[in-house]
N, C-alpha and C. Protein backbone atom coordinates (compact mmCIF):
# COMPACT_ATOMS: atom_id res chain seq x y z
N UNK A 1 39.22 -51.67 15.94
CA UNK A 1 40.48 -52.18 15.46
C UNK A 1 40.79 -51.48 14.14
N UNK A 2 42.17 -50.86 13.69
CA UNK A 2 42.65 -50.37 12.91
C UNK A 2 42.97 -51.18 12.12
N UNK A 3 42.93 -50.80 10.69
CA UNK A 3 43.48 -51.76 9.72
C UNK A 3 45.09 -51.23 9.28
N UNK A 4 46.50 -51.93 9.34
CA UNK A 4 47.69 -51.56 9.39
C UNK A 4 47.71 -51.22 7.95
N UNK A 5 47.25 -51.02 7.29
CA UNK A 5 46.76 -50.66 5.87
C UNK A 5 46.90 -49.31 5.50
N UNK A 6 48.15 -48.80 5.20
CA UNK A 6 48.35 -47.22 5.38
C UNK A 6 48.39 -46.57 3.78
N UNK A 7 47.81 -47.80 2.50
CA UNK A 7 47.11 -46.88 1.40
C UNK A 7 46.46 -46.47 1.51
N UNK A 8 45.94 -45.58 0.16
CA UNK A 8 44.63 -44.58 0.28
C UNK A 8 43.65 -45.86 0.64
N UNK A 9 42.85 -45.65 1.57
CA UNK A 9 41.66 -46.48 1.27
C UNK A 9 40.94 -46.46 -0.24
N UNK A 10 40.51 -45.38 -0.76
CA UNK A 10 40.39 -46.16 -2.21
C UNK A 10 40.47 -47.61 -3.15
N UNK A 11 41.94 -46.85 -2.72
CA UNK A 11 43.03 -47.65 -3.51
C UNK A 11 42.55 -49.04 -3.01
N UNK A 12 42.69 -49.22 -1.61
CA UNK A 12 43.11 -50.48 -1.12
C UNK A 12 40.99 -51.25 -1.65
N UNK A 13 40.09 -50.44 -1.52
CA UNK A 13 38.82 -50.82 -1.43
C UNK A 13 38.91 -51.39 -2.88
N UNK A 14 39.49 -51.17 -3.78
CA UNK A 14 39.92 -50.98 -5.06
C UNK A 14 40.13 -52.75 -5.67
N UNK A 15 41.51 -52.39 -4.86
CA UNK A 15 42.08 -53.66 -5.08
C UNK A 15 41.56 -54.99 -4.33
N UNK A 16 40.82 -54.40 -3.41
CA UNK A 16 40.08 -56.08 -2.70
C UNK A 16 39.22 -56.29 -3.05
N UNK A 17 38.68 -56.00 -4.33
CA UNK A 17 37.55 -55.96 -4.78
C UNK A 17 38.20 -56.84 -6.09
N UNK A 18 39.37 -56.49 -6.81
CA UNK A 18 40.09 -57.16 -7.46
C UNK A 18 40.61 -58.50 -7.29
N UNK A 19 41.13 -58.26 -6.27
CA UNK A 19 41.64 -59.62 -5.44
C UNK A 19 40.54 -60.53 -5.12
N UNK A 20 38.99 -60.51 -4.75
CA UNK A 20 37.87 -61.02 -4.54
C UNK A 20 37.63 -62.32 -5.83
N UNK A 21 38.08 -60.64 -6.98
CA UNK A 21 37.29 -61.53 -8.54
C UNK A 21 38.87 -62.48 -8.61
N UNK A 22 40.08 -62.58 -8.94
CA UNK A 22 41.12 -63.54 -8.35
C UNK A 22 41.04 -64.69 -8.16
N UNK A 23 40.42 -64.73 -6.87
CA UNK A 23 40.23 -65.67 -5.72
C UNK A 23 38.73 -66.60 -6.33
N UNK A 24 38.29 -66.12 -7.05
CA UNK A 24 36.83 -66.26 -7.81
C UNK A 24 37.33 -67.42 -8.82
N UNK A 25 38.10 -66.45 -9.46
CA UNK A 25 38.93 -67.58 -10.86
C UNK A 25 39.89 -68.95 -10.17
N UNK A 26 40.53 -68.40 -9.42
CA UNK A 26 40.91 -69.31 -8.93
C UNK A 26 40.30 -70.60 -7.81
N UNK A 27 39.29 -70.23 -7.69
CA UNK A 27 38.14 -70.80 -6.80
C UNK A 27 39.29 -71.27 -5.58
N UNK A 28 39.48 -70.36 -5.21
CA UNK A 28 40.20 -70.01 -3.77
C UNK A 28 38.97 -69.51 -2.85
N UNK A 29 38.54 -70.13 -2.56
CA UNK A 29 37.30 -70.06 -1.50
C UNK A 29 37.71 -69.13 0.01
N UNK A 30 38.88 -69.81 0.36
CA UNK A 30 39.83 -69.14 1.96
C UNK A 30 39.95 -67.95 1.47
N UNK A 31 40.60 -67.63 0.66
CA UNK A 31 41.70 -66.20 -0.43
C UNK A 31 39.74 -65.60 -0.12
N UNK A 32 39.16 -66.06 -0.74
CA UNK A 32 37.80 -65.10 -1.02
C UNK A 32 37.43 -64.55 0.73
N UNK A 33 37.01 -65.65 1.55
CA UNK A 33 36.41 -65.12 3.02
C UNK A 33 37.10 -63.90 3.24
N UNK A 34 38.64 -64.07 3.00
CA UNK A 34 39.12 -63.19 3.79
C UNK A 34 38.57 -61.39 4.25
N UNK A 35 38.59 -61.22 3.06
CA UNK A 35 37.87 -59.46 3.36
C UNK A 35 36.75 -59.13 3.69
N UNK A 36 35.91 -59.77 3.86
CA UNK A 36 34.29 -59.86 4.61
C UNK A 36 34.37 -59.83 6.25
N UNK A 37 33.61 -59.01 6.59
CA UNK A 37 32.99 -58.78 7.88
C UNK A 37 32.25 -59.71 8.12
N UNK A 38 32.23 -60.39 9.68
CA UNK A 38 31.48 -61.71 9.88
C UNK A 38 30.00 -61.15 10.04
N UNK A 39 29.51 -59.84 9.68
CA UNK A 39 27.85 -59.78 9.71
C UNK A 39 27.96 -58.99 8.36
N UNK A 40 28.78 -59.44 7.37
CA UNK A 40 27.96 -58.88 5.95
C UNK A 40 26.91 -59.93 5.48
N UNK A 41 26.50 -58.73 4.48
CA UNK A 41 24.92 -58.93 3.74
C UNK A 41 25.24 -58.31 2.36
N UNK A 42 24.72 -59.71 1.40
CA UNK A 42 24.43 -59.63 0.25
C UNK A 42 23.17 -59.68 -0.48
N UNK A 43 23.19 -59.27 -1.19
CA UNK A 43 21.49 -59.41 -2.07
C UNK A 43 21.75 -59.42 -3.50
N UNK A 44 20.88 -60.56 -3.74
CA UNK A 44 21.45 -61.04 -5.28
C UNK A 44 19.81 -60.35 -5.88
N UNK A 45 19.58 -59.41 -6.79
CA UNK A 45 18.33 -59.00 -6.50
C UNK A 45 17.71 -59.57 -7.66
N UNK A 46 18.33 -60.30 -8.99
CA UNK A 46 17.19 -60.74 -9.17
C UNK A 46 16.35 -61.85 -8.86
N UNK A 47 17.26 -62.91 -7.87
CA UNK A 47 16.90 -63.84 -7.05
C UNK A 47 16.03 -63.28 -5.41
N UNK A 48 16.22 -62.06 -5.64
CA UNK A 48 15.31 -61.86 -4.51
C UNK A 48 16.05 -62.01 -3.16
N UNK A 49 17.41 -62.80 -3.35
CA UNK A 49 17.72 -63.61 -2.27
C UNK A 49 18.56 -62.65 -1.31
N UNK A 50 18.47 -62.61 -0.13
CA UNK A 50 19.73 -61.94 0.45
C UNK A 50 20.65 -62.93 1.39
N UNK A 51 21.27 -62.85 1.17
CA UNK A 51 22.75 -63.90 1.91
C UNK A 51 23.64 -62.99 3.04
N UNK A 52 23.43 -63.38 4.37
CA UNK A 52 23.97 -63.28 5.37
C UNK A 52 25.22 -64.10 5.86
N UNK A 53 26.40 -63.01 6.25
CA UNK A 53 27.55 -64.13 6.57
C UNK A 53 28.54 -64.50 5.94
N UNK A 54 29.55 -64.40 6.28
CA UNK A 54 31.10 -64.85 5.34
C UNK A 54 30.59 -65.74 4.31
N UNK A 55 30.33 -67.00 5.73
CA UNK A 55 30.02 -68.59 4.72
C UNK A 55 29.21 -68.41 4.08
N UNK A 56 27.86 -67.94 4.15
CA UNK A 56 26.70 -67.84 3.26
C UNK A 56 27.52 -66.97 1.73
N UNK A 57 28.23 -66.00 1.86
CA UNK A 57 28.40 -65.35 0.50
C UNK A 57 29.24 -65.99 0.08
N UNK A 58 30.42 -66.67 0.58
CA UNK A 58 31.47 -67.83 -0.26
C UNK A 58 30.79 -69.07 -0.34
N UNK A 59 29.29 -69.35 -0.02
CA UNK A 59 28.80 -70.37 -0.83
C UNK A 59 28.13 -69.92 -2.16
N UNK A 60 27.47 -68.82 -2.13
CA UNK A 60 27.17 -68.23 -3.47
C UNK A 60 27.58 -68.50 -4.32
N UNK A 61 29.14 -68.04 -4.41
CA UNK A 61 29.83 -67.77 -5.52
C UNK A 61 30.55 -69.43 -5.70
N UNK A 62 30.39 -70.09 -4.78
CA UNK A 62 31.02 -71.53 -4.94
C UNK A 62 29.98 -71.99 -5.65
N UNK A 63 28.39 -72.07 -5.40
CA UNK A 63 27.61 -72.62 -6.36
C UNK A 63 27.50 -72.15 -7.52
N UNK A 64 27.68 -71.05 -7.91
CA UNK A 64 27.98 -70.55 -9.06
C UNK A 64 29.05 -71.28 -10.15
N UNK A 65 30.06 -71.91 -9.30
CA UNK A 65 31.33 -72.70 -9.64
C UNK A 65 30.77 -73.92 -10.09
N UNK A 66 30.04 -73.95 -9.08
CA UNK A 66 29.53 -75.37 -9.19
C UNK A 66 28.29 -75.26 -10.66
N UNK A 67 27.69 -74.73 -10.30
CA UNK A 67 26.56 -75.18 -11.66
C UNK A 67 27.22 -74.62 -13.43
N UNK A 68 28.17 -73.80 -13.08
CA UNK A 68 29.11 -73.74 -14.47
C UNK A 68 30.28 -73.69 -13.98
N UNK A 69 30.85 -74.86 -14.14
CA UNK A 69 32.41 -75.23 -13.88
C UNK A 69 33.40 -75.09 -14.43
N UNK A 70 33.53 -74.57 -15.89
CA UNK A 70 33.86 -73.92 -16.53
C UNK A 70 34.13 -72.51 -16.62
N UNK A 71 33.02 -71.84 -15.89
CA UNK A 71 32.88 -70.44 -15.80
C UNK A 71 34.13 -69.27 -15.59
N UNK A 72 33.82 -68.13 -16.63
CA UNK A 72 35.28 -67.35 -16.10
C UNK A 72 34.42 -66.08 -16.41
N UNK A 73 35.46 -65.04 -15.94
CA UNK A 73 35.13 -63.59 -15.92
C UNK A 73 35.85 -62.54 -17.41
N UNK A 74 35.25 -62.61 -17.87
CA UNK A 74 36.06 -61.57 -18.82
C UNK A 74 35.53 -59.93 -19.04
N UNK A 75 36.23 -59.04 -19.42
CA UNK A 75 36.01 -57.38 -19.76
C UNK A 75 35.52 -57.37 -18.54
N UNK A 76 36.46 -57.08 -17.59
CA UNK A 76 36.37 -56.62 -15.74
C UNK A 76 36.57 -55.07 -16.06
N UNK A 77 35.70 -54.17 -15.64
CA UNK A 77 36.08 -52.70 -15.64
C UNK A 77 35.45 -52.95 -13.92
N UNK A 78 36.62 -52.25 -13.42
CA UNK A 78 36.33 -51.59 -12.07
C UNK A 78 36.35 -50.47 -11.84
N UNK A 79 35.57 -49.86 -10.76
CA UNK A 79 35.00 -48.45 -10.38
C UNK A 79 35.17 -48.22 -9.07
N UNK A 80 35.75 -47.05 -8.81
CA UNK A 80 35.78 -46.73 -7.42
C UNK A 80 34.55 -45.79 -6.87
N UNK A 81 33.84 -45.84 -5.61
CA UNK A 81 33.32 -44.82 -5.19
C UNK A 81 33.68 -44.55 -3.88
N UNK A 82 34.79 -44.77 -3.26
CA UNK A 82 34.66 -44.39 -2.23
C UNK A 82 34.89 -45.75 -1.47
N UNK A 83 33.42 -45.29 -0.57
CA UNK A 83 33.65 -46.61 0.77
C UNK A 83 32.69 -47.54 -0.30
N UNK A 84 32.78 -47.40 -1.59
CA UNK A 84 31.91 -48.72 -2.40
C UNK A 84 32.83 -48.91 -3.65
N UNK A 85 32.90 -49.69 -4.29
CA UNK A 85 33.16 -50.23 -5.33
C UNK A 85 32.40 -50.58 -6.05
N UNK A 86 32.69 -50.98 -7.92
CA UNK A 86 31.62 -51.59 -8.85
C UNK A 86 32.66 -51.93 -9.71
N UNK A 87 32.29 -53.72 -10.10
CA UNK A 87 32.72 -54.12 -10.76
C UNK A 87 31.42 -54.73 -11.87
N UNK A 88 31.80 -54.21 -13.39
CA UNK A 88 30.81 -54.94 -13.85
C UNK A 88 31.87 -56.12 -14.88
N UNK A 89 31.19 -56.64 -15.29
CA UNK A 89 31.97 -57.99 -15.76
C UNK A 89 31.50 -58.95 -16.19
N UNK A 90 31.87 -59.60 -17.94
CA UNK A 90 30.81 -60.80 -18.12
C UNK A 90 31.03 -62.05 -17.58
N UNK A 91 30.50 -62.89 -17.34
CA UNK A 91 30.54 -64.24 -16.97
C UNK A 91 30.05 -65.33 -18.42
N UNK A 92 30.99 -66.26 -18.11
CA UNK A 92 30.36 -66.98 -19.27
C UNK A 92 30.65 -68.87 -18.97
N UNK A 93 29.85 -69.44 -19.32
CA UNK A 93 30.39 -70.54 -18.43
C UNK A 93 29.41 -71.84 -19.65
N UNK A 94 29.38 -72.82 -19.18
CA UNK A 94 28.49 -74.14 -19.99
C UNK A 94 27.82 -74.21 -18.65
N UNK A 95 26.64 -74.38 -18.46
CA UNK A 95 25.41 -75.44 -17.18
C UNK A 95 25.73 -76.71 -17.22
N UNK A 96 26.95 -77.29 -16.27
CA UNK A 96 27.14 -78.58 -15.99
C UNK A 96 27.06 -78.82 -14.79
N UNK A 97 26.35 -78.20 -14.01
CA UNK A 97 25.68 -78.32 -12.46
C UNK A 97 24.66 -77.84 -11.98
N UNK A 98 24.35 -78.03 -11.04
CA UNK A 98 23.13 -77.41 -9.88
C UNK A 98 22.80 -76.35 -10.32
N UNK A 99 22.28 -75.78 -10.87
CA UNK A 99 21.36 -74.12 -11.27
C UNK A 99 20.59 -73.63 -10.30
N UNK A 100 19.77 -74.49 -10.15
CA UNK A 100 18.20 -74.10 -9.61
C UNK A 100 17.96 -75.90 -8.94
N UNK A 101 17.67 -75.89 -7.48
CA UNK A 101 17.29 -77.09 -7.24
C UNK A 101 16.11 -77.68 -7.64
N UNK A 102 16.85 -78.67 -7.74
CA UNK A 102 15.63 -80.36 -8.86
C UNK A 102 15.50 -79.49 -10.18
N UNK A 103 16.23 -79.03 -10.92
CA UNK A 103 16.70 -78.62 -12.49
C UNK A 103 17.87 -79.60 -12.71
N UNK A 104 17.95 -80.71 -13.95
CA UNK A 104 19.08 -80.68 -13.80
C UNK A 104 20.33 -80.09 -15.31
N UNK A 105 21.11 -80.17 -15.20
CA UNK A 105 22.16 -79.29 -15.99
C UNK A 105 21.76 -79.08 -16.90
N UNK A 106 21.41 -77.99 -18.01
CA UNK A 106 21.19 -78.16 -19.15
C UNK A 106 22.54 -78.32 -20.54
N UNK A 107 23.57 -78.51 -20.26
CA UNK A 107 24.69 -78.23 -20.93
C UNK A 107 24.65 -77.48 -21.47
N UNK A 108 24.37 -76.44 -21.80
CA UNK A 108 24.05 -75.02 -22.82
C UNK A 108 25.03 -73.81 -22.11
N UNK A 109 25.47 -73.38 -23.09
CA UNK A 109 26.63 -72.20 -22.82
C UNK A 109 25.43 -70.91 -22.48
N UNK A 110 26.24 -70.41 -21.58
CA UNK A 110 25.45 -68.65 -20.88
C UNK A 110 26.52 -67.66 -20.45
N UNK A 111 26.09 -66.83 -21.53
CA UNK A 111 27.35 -65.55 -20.95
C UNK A 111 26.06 -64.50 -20.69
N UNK A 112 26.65 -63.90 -19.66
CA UNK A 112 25.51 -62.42 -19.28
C UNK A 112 26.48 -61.65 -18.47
N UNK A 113 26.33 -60.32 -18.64
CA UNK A 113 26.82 -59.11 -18.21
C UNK A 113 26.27 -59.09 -16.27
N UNK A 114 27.10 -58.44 -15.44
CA UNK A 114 26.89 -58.93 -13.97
C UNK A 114 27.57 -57.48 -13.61
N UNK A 115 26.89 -56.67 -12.68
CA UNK A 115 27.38 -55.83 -11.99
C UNK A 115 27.23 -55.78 -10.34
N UNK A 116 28.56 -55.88 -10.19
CA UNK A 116 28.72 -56.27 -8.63
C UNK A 116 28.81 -55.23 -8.25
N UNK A 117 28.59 -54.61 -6.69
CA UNK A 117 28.53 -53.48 -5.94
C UNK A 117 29.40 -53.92 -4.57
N UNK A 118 30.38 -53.29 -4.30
CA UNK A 118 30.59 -53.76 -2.67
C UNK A 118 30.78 -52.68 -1.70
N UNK A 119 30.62 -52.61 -0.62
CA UNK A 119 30.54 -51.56 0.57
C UNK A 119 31.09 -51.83 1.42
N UNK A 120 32.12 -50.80 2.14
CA UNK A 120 33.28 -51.07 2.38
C UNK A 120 32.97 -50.43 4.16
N UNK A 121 34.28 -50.72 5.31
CA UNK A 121 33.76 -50.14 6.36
C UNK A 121 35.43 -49.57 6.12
N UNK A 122 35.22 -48.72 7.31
CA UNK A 122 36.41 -47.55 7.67
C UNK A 122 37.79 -48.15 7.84
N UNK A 123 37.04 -49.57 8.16
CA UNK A 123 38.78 -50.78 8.37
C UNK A 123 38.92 -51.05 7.10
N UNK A 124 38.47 -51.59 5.37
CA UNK A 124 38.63 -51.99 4.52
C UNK A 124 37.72 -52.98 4.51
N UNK A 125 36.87 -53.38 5.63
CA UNK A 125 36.39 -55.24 5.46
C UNK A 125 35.23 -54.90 4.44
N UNK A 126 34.60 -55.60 3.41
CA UNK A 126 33.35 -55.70 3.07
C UNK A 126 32.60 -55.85 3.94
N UNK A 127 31.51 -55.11 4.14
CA UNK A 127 30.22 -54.88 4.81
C UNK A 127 28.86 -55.44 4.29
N UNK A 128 28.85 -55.27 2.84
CA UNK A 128 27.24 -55.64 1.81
C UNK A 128 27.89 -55.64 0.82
N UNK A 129 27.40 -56.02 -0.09
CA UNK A 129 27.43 -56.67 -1.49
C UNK A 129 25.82 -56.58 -2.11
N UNK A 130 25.76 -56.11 -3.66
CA UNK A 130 24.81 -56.18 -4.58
C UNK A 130 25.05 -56.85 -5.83
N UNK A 131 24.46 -57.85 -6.09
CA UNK A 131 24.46 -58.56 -7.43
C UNK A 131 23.21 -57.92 -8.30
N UNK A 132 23.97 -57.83 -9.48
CA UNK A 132 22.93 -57.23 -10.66
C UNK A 132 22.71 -57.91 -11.78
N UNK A 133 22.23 -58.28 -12.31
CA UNK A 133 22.38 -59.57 -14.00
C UNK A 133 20.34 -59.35 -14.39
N UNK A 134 20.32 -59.80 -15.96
CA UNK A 134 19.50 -60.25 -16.67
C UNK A 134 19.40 -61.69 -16.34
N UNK A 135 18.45 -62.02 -15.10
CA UNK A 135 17.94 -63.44 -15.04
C UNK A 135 17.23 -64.10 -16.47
N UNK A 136 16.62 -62.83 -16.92
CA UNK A 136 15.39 -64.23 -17.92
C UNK A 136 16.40 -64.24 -19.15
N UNK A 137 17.32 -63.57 -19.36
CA UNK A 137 18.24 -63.46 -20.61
C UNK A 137 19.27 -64.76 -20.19
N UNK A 138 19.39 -65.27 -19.08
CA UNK A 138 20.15 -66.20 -18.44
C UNK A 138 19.15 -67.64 -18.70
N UNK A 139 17.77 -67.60 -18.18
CA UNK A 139 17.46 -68.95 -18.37
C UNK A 139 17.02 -69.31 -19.95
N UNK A 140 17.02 -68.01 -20.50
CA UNK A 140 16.35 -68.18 -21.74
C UNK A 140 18.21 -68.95 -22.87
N UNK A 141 18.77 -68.16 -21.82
CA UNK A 141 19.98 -69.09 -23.18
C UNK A 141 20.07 -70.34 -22.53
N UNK A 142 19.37 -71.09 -21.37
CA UNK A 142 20.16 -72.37 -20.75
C UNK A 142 18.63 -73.04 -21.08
N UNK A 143 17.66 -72.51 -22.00
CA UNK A 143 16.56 -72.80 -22.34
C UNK A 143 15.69 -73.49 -21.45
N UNK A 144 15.74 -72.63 -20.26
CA UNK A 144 14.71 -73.04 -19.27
C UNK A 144 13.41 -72.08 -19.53
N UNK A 145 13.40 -71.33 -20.17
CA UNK A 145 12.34 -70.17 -20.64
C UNK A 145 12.30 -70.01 -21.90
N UNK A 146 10.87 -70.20 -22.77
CA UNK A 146 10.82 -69.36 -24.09
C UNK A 146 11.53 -67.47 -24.19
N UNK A 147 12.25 -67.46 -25.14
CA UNK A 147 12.75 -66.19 -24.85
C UNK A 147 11.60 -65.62 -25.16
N UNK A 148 11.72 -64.39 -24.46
CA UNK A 148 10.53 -63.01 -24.92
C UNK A 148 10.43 -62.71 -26.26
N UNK A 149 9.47 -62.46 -27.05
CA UNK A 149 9.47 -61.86 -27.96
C UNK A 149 8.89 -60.37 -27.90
N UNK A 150 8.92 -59.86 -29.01
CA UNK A 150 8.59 -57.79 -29.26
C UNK A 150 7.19 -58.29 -29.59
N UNK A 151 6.13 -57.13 -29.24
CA UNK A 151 5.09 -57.38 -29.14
C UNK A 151 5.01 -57.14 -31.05
């Protein structure tokens, strides 16, 4: 199936990658499924975790909503490569939810730098997704971890 989509693909890989983070702020959950392939795959790597599936990756980013409800995106630089995209972008939010199950909220503000990756197919749909972030720089400001010190 052709996508009636007669921009540059770039362009268009570009902007749905834009429209994604959008739909993010707006916690438009529907607005988000839309551009995903029903067998994409994500991997959040410093969770190790990989997430299979429309629903599985629009719950991600919904729990994300959920454990900082507050949370927003600021200094979005986007990158084109082609049939991939990269958005890096800070997040910054208060812990007034679910983090980590049986943790509960720590109210403590966490901003950390996040570089998203997405991979695109010949129609425009997202195919895979890569999450990138400083986990221990994350629990260490929501003081679930002594921060590191220099030797």
């Amino acid at each position: 199936m052709s996508n009636p989509d007669t921009r540059n693909p770039d362009t268009r890989n570009l902007d749905t990658h834009k429209k994604l983070t959008q739909a993010f702020r707006a916690r438009d959950w529907a607005a988000a499924a839309l551009p995903f392939s029903p067998d994409v795959v994500f991997v959040d790597h410093p969770r190790g975790e990989v997430i299979k599936g429309v629903e599985g990756v629009v719950e991600h980013s919904r729990r994300a909503a959920v454990a900082f409800s507050d949370v927003h995106v600021e200094e979005e630089r986007f990158y084109d490569a082609g049939d991939h995209t990269i958005a890096v972008f800070e997040g910054r939010g208060v812990n007034d939810g679910e983090l980590i199950p049986g943790v509960p909220p720590t109210h403590r503000p966490m901003r950390m730098t996040i570089c998203e990756i997405l991979h695109y197919d010949a129609d425009g749909r997202v195919v895979g997704g890569e999450y990138f972030y400083d986990a221990l720089s994350q629990l260490a400001q929501l003081g679930l971890i002594e921060p590191p010190t220099a030797p």
